[in-house]
N, C-alpha and C. Protein backbone atom coordinates (compact mmCIF):
# COMPACT_ATOMS: atom_id res chain seq x y z
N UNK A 1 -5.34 48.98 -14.23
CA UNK A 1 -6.73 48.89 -13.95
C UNK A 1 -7.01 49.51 -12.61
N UNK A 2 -8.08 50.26 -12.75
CA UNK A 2 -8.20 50.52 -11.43
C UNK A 2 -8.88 49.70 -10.44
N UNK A 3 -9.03 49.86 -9.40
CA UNK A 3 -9.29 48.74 -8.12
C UNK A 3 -11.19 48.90 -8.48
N UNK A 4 -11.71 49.33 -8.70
CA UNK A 4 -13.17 49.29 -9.38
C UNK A 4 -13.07 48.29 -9.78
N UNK A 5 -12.26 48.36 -11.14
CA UNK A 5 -12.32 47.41 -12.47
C UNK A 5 -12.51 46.20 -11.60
N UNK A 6 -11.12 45.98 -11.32
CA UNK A 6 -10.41 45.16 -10.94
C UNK A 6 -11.56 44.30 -9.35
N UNK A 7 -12.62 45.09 -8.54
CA UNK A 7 -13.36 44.63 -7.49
C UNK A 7 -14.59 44.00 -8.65
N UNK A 8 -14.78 44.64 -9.82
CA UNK A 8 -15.98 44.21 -10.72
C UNK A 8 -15.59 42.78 -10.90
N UNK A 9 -14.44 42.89 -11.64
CA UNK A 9 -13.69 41.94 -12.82
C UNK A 9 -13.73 40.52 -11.47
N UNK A 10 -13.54 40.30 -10.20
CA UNK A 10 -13.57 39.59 -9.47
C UNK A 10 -14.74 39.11 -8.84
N UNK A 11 -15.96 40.21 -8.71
CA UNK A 11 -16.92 39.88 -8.78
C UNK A 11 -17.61 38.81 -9.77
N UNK A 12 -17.22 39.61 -10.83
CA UNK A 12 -17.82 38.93 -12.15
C UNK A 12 -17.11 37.14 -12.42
N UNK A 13 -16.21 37.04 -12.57
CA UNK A 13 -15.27 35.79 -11.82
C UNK A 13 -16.26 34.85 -10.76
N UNK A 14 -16.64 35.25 -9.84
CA UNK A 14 -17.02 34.56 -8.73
C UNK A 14 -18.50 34.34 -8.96
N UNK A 15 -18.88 35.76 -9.77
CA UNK A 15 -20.51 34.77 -10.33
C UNK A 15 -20.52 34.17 -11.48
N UNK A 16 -19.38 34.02 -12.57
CA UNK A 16 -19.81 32.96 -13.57
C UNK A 16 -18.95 31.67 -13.00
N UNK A 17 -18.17 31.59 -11.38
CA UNK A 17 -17.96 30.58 -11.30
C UNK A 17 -19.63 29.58 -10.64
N UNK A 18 -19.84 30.61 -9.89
CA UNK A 18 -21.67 30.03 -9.24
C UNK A 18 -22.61 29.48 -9.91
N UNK A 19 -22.40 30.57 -11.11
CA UNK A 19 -23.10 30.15 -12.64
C UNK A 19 -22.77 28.66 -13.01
N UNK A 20 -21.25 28.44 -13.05
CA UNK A 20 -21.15 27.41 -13.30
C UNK A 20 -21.72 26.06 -12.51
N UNK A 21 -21.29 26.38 -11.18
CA UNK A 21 -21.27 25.37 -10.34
C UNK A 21 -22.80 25.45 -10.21
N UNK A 22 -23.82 26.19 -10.51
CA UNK A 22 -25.40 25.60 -10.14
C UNK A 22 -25.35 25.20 -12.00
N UNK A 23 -25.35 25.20 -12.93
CA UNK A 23 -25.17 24.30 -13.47
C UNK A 23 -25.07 23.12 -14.40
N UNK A 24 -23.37 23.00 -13.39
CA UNK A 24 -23.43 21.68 -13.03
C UNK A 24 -24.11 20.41 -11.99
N UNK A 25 -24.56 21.53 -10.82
CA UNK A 25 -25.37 20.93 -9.76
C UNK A 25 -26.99 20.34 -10.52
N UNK A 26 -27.48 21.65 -11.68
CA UNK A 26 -28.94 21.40 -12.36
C UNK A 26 -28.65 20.24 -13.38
N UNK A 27 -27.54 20.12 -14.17
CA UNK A 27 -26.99 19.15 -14.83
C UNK A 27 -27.21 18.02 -13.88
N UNK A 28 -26.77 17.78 -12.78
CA UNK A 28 -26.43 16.63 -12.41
C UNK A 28 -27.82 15.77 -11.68
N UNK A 29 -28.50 16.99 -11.28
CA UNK A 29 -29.97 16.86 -10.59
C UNK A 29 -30.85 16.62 -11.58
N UNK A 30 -30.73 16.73 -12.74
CA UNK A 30 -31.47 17.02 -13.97
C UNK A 30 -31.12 15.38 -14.65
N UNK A 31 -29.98 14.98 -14.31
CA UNK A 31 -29.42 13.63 -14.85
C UNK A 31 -30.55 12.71 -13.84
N UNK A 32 -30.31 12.64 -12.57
CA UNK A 32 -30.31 11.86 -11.58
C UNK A 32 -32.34 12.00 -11.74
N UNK A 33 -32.75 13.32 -11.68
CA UNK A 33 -33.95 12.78 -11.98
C UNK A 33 -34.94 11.67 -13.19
N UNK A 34 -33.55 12.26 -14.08
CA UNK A 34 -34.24 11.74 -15.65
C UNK A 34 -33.90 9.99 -15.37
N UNK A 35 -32.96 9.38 -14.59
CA UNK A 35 -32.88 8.35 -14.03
C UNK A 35 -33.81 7.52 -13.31
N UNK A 36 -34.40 8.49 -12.74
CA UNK A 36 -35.36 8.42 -11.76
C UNK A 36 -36.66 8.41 -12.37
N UNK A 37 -36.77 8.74 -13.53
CA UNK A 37 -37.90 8.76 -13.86
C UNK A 37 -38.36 7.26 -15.20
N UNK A 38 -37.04 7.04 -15.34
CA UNK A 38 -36.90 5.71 -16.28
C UNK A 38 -36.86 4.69 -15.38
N UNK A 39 -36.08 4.82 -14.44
CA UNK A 39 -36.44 3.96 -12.98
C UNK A 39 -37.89 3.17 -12.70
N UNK A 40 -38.71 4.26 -13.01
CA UNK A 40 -40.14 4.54 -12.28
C UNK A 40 -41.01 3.78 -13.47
N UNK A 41 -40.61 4.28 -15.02
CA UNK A 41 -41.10 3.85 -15.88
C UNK A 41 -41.23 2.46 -16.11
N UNK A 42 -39.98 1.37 -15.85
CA UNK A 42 -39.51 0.55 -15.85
C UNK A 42 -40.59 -0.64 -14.41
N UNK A 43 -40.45 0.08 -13.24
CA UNK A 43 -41.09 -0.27 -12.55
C UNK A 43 -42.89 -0.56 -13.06
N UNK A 44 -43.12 0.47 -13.79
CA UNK A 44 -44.81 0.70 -14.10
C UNK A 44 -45.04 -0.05 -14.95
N UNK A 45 -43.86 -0.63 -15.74
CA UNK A 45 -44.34 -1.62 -17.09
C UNK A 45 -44.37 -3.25 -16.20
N UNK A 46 -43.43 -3.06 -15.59
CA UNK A 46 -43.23 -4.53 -14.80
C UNK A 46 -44.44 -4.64 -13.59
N UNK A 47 -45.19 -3.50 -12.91
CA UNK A 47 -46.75 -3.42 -12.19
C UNK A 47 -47.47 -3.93 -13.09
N UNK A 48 -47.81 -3.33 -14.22
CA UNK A 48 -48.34 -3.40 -15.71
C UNK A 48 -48.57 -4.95 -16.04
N UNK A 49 -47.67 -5.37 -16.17
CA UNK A 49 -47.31 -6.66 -16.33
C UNK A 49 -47.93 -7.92 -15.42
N UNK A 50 -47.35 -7.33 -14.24
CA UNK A 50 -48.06 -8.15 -13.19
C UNK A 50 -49.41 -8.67 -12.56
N UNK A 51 -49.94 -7.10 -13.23
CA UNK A 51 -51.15 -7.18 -12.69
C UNK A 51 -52.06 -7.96 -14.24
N UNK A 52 -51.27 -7.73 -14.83
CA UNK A 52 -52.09 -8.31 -16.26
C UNK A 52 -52.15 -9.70 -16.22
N UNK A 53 -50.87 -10.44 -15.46
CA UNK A 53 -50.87 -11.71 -15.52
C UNK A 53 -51.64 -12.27 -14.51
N UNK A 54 -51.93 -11.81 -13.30
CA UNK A 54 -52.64 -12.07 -11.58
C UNK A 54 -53.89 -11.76 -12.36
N UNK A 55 -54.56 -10.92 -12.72
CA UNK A 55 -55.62 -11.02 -13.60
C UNK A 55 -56.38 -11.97 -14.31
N UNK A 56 -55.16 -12.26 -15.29
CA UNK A 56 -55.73 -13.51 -16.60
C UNK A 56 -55.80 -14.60 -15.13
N UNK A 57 -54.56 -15.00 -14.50
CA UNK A 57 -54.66 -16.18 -13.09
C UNK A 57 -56.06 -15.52 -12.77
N UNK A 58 -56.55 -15.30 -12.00
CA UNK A 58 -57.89 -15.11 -11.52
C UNK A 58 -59.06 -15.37 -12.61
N UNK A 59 -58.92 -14.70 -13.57
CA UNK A 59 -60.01 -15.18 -14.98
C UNK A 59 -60.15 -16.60 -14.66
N UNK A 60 -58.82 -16.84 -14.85
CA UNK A 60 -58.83 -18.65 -15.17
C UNK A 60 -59.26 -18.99 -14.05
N UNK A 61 -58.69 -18.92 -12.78
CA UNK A 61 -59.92 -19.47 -11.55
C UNK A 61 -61.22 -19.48 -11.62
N UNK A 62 -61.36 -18.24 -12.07
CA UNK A 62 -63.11 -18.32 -12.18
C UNK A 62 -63.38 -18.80 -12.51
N UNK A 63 -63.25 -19.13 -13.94
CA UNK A 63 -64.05 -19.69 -15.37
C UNK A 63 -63.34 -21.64 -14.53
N UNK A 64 -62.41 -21.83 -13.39
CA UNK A 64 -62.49 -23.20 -13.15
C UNK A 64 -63.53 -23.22 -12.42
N UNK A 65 -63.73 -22.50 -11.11
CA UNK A 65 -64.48 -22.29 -9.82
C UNK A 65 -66.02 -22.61 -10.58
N UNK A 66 -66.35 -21.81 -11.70
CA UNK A 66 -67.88 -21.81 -11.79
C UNK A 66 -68.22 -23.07 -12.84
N UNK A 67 -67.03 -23.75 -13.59
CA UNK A 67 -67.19 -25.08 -14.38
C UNK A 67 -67.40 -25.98 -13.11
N UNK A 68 -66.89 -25.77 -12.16
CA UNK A 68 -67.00 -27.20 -11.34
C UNK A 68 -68.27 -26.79 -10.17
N UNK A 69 -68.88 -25.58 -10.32
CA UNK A 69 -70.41 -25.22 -9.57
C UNK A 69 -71.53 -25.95 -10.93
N UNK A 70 -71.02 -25.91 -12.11
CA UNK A 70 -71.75 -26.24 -12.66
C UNK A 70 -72.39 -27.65 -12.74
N UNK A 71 -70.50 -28.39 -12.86
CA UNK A 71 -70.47 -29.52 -13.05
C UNK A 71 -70.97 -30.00 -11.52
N UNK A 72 -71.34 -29.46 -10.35
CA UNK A 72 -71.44 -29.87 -9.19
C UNK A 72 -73.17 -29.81 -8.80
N UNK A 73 -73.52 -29.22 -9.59
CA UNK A 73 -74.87 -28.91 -10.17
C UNK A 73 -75.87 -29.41 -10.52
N UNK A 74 -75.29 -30.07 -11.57
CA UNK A 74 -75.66 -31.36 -12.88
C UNK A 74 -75.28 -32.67 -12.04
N UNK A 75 -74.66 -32.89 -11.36
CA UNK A 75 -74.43 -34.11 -10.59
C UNK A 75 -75.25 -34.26 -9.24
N UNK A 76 -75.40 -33.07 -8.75
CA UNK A 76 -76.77 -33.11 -7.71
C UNK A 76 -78.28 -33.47 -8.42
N UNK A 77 -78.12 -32.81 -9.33
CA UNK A 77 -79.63 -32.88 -9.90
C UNK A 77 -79.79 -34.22 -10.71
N UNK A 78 -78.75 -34.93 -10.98
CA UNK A 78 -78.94 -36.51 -11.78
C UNK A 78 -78.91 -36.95 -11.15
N UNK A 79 -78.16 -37.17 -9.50
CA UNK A 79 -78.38 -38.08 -8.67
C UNK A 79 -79.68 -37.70 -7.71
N UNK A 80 -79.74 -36.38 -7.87
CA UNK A 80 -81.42 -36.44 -6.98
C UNK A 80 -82.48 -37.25 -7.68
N UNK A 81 -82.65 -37.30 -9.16
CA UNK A 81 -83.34 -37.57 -9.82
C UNK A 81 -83.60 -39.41 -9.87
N UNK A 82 -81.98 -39.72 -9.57
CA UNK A 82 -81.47 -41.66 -9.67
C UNK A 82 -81.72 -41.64 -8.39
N UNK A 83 -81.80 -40.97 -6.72
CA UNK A 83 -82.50 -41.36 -5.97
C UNK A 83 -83.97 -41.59 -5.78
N UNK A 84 -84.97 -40.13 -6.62
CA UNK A 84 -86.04 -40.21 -6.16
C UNK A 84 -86.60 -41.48 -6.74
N UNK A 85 -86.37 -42.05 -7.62
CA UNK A 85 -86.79 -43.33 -8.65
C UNK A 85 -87.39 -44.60 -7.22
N UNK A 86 -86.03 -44.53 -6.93
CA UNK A 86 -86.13 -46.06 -5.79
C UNK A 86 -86.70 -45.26 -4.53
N UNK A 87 -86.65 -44.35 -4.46
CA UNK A 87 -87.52 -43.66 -2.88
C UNK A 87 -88.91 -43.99 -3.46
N UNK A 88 -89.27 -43.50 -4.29
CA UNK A 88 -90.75 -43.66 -5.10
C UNK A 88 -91.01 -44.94 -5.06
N UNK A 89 -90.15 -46.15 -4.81
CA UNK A 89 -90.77 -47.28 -5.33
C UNK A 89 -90.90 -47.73 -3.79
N UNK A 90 -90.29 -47.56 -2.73
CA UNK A 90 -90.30 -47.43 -1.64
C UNK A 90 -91.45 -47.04 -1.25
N UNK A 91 -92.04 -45.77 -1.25
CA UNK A 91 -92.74 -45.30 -0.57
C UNK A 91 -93.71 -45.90 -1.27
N UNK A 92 -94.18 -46.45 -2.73
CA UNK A 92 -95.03 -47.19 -3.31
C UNK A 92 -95.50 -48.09 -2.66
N UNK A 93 -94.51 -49.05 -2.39
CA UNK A 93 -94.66 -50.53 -1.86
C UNK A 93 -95.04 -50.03 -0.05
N UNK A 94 -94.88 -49.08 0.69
CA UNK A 94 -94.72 -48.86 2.08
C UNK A 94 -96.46 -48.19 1.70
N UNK A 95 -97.05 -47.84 1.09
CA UNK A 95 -98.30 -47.45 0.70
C UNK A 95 -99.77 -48.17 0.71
N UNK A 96 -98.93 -50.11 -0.16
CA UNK A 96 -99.20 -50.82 -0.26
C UNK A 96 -99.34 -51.23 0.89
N UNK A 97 -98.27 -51.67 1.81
CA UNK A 97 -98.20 -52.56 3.07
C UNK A 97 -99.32 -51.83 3.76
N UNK A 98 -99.41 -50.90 4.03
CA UNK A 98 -100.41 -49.78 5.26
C UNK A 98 -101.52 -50.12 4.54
N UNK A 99 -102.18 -50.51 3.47
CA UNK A 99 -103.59 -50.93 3.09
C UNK A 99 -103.62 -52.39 3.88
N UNK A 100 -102.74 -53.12 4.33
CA UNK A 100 -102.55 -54.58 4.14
C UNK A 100 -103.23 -54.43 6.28
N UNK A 101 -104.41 -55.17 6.09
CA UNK A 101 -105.15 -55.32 7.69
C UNK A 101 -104.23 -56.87 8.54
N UNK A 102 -103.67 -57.52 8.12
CA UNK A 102 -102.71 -58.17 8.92
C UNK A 102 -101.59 -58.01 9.67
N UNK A 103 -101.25 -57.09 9.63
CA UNK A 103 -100.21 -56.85 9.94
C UNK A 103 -100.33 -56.06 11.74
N UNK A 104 -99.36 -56.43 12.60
CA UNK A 104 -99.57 -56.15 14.15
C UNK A 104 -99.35 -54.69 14.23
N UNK A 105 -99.77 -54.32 15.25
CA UNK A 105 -99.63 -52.37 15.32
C UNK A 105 -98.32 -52.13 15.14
N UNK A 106 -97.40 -52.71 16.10
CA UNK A 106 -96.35 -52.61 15.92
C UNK A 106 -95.68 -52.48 14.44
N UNK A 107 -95.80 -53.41 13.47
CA UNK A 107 -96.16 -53.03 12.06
C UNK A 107 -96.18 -52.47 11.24
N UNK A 108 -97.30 -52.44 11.52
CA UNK A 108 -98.28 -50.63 10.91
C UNK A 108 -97.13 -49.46 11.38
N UNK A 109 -96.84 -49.47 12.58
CA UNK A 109 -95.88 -48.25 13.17
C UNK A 109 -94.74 -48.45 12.05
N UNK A 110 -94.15 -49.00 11.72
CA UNK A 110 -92.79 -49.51 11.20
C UNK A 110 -93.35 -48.87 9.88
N UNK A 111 -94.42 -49.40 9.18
CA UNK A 111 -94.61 -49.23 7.31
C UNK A 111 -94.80 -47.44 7.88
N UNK A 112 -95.52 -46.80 8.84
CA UNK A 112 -96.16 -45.61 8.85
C UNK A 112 -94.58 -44.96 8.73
N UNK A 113 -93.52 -45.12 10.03
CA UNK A 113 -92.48 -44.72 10.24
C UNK A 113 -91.45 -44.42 8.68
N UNK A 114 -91.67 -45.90 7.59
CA UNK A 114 -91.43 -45.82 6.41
C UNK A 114 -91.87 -44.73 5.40
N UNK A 115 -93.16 -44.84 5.96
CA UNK A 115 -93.54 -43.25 4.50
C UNK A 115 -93.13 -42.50 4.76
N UNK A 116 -93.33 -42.08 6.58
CA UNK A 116 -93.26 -40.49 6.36
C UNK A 116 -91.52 -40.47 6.23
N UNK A 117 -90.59 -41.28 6.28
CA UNK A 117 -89.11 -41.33 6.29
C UNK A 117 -88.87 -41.31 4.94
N UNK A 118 -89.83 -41.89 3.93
CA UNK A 118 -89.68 -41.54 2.72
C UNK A 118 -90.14 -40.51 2.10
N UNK A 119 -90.95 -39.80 2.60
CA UNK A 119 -91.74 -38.55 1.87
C UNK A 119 -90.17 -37.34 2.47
N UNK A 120 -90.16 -37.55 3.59
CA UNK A 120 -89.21 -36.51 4.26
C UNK A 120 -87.58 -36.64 2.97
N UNK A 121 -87.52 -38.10 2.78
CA UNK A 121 -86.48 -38.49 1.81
C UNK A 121 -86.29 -37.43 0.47
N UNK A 122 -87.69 -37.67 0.35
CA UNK A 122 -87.90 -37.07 -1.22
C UNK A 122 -88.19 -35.33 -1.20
N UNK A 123 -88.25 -35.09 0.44
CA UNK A 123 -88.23 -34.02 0.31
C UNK A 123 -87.22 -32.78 0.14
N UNK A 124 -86.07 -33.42 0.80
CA UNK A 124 -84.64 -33.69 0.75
C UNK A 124 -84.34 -33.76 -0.59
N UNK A 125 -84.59 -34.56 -1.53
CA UNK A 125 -84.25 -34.51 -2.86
C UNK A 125 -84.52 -33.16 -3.14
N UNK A 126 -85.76 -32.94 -3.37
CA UNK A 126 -86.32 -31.44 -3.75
C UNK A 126 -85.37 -30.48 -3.47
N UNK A 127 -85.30 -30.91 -2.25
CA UNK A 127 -84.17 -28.91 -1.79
C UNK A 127 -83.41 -28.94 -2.44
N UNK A 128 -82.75 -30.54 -2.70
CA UNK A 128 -81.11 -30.30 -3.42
C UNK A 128 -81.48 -29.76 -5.00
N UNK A 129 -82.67 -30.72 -5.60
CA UNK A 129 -83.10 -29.69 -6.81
C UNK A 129 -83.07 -28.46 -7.16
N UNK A 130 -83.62 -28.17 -5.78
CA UNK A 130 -84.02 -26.73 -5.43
C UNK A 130 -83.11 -25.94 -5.76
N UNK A 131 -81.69 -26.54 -5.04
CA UNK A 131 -80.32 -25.84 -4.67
C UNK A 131 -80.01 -25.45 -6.30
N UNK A 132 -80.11 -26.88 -7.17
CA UNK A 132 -79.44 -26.77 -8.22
C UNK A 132 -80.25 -25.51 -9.47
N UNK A 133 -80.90 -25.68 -9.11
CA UNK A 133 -82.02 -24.63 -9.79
C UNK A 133 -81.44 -22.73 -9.41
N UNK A 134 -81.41 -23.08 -8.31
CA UNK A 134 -80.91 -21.55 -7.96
C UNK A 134 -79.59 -21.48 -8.30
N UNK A 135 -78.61 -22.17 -8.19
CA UNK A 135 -77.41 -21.51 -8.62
C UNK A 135 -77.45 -21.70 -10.24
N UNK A 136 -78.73 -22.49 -10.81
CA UNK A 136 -78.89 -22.13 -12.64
C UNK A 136 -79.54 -20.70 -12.73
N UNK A 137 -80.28 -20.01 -11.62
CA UNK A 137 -80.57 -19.35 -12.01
C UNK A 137 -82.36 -19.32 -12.20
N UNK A 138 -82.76 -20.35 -11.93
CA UNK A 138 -84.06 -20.98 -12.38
C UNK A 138 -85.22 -21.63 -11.74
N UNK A 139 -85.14 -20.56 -9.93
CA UNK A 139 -85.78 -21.30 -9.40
C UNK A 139 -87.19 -20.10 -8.91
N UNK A 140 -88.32 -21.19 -8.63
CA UNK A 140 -89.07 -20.24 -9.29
C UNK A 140 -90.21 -20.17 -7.49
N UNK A 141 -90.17 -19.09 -6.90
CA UNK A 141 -90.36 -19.23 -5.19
C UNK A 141 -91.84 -19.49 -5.00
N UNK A 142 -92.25 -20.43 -4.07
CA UNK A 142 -93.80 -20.15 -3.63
C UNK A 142 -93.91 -20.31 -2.22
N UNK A 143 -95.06 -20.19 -1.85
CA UNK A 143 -95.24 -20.04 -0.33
C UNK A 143 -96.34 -21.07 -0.18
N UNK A 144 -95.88 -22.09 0.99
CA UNK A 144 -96.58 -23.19 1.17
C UNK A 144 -96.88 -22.83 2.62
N UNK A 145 -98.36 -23.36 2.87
CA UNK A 145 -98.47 -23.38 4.41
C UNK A 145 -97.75 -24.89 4.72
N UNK A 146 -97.88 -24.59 6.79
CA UNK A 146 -97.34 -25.99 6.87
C UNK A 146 -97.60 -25.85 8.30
N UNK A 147 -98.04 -27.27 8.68
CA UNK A 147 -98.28 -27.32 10.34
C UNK A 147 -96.86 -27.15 11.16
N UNK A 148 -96.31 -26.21 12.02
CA UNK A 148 -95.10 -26.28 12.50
C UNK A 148 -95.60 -27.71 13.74
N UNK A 149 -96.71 -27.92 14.54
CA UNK A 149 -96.42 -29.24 15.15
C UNK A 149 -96.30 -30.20 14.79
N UNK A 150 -97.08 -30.36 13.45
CA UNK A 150 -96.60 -31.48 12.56
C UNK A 150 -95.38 -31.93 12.22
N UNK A 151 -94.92 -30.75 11.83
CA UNK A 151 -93.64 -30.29 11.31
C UNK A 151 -92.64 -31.10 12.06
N UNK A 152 -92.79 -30.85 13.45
CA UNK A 152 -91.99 -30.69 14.47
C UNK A 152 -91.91 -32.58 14.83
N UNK A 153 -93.63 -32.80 15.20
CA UNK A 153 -93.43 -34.51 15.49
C UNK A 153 -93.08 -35.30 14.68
N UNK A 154 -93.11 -35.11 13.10
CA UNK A 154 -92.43 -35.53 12.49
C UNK A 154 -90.76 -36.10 12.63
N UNK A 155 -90.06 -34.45 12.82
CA UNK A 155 -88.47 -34.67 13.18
C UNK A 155 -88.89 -35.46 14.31
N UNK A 156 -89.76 -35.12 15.19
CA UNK A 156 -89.42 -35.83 16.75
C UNK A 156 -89.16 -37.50 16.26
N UNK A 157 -90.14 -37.95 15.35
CA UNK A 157 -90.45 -39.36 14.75
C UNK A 157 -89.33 -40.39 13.59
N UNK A 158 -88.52 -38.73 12.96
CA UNK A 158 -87.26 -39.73 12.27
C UNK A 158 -86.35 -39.41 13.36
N UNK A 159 -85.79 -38.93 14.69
CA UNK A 159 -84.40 -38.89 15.22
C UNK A 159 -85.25 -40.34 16.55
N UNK A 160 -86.03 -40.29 16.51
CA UNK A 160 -86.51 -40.88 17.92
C UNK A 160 -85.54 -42.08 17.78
N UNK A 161 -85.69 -42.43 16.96
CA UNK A 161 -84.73 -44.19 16.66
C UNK A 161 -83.44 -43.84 16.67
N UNK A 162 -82.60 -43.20 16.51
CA UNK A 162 -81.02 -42.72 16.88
C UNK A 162 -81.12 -42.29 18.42
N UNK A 163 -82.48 -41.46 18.51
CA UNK A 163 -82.32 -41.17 20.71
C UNK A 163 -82.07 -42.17 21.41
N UNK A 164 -83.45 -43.19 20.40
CA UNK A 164 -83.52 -44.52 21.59
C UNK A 164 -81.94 -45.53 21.23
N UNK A 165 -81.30 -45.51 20.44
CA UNK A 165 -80.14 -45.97 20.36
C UNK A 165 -79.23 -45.51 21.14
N UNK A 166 -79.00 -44.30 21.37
CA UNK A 166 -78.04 -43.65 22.29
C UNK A 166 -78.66 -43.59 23.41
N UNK A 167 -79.85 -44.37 23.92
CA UNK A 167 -80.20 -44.04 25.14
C UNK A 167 -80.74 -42.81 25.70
N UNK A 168 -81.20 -42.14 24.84
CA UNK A 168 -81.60 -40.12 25.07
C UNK A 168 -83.57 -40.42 24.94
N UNK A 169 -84.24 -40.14 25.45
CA UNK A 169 -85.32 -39.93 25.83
C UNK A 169 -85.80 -38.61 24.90
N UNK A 170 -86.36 -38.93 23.90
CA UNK A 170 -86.63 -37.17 23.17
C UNK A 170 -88.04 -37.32 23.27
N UNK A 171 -88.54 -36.14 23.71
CA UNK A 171 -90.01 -35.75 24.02
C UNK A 171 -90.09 -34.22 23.22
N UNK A 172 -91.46 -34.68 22.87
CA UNK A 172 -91.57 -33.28 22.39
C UNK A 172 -92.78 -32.27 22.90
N UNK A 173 -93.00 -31.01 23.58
CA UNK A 173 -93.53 -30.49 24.09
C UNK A 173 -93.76 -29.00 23.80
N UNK A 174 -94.75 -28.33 23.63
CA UNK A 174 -95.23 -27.36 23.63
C UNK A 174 -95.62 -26.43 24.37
N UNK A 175 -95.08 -25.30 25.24
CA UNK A 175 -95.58 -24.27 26.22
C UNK A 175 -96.83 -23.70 25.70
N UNK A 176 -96.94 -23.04 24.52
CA UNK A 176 -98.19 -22.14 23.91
C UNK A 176 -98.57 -22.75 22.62
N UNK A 177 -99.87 -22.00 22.74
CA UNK A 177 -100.60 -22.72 21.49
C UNK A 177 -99.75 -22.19 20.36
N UNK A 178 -99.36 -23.29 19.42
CA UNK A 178 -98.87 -22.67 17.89
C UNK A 178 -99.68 -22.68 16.53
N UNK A 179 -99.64 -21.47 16.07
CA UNK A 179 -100.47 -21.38 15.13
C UNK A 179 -100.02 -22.40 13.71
């Protein structure tokens, strides 16, 4: 052979060994990805999974969370309803007494102190109605005027009896005229 041949024939040798060895390198990279990719698959069914179950868990919170707004609902609004009964009979009879001319000023202050502690009572009921109405969905808005000094000597008139218990002096006072 001549040394041609023979520089080819060695050439040729050394690239189907390269040949070989990339591959086996694409073989082996080709393995390791396809690993990698069942790896991944495996991972996505078990995400899959997870998130399906943290899901249904949350469903089920909800559907507890909004049974017990409901049930929390219905129990405001039956007991607002089993309070206003005896506030009503209260403020009935405290209605009665304030017609009644015997009675000393001092008295009169006490039955007066009674209504408006009962009207404020029942007003209190209302909101919680109120409350229960809106989270049904069913509450229906209006716009009431209202004296804010009234408003105001009122509160001054139900805390005054807890001030004068604690010894606190509550006055109530006005800088500017309020409309």
């Amino acid at each position: 052979m001549s040394e041609e041949v023979l520089r080819l024939t060695r050439r040729l040798e050394r690239e189907r060994a390269a040949r070989q060895e990339a591959e086996h390198l694409l073989e082996a990279k080709s393995l390791e990805l396809f690993q990698a990719n069942q790896a991944l698959k495996g991972l996505t069914t078990d995400l899959e999974r997870q998130v399906a179950e943290r899901t249904a868990e949350l469903t089920e919170a909800l559907a507890r969370a909004e049974a017990s707004t409901r049930a929390k609902s219905e129990f405001l609004a039956m007991m607002s309803h089993e309070i206003r009964t005896p506030m009503t009979a209260i403020l009935g009879y405290a209605d009665l007494l304030s017609e009644e001319d015997y009675f000393t000023k001092e008295h009169s202050g006490a039955i007066r102190t009674i209504q408006r502690n009962s009207h404020h009572l029942i007003e209190l009921i209302n909101d919680i109605l109120d409350l229960s109405k809106i989270e049904a969905g069913r509450l229906d808005i209006e716009t009431i005027a209202c004296s804010v000094p009234e408003l105001m000597e009122d509160l001054r008139l139900l805390m005054s009896i807890r001030a004068e218990a604690k010894g606190i002096d509550l006055e109530l006072g006005f800088d500017t005229s309020i409309p």
